[in-house]
Protein backbone atom coordinates (compact mmCIF):
# COMPACT_ATOMS: atom_id res chain seq x y z
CA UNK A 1 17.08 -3.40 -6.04
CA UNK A 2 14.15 -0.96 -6.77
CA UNK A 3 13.88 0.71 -9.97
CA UNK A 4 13.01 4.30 -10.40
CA UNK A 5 9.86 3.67 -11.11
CA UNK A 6 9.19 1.68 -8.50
CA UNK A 7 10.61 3.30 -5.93
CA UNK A 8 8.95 6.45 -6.59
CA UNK A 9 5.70 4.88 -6.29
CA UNK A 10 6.69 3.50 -2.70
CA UNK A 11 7.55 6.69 -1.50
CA UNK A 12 5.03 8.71 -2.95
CA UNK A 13 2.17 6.34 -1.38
CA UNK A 14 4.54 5.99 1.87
CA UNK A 15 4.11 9.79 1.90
CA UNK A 16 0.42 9.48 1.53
CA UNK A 17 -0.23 6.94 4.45
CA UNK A 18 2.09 8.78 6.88
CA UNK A 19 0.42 12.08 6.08
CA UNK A 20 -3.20 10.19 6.96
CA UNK A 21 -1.99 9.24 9.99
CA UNK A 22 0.15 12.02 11.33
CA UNK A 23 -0.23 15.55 9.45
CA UNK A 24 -3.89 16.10 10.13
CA UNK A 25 -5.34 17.60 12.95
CA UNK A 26 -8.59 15.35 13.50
CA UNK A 27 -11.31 15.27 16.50
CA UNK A 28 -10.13 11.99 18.53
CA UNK A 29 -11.85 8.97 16.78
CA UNK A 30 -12.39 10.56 13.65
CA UNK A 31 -12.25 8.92 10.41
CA UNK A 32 -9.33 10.78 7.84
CA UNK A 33 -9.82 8.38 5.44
CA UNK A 34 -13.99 7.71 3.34
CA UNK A 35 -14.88 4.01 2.15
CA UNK A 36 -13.43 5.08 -1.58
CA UNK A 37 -10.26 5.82 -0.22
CA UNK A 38 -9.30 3.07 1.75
CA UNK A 39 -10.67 1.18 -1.09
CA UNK A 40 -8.26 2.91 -3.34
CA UNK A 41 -5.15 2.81 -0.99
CA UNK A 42 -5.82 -1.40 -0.81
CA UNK A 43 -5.82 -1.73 -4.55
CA UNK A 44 -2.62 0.55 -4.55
CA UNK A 45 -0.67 -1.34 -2.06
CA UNK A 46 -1.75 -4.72 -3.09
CA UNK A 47 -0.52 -4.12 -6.62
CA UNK A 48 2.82 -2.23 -4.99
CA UNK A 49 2.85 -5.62 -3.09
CA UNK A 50 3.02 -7.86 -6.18
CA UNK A 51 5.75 -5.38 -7.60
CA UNK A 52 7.77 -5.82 -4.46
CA UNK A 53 6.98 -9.41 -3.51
CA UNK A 54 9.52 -11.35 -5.71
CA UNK A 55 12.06 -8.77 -4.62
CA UNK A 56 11.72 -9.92 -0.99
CA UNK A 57 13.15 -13.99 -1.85
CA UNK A 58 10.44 -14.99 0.53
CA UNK A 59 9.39 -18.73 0.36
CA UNK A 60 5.92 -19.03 -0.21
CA UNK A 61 4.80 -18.91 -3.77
CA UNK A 62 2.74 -15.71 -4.41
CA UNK A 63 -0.33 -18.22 -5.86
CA UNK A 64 -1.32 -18.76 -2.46
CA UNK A 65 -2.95 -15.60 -2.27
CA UNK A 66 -4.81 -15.42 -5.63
CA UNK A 67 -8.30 -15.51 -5.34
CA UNK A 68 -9.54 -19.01 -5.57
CA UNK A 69 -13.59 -19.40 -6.74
């Protein structure tokens, strides 16, 4: 089960994706989101993602996708 916490965050950037790709009235092919942004929304899902990750009871151990060098 999600926390508060937690599940706030979800919904609140949930909010923010579906608003990017629904709520705005663009030109056809134009881009809603700059470079820093999508750069931003990565680092904010990928650290959602390691919130969420051992909540899912998936198999594969979340070390496979830390960086190796």
């Amino acid at each position: 089960m999600l926390g508060p916490g937690l599940f706030e965050q979800v919904n609140d950037f949930s909010k923010v994706y579906n608003a990017s790709k629904h709520d705005f009235d663009q030109e056809k092919d134009s881009h809603m989101f700059s470079i820093q942004d999508a750069v931003l929304a990565y680092f904010v899902a990928r650290q959602l993602g390691i919130r969420l990750y051992p909540l899912a009871h998936l198999s594969t151990d979340v070390s496979v996708f830390e960086a190796t060098q």
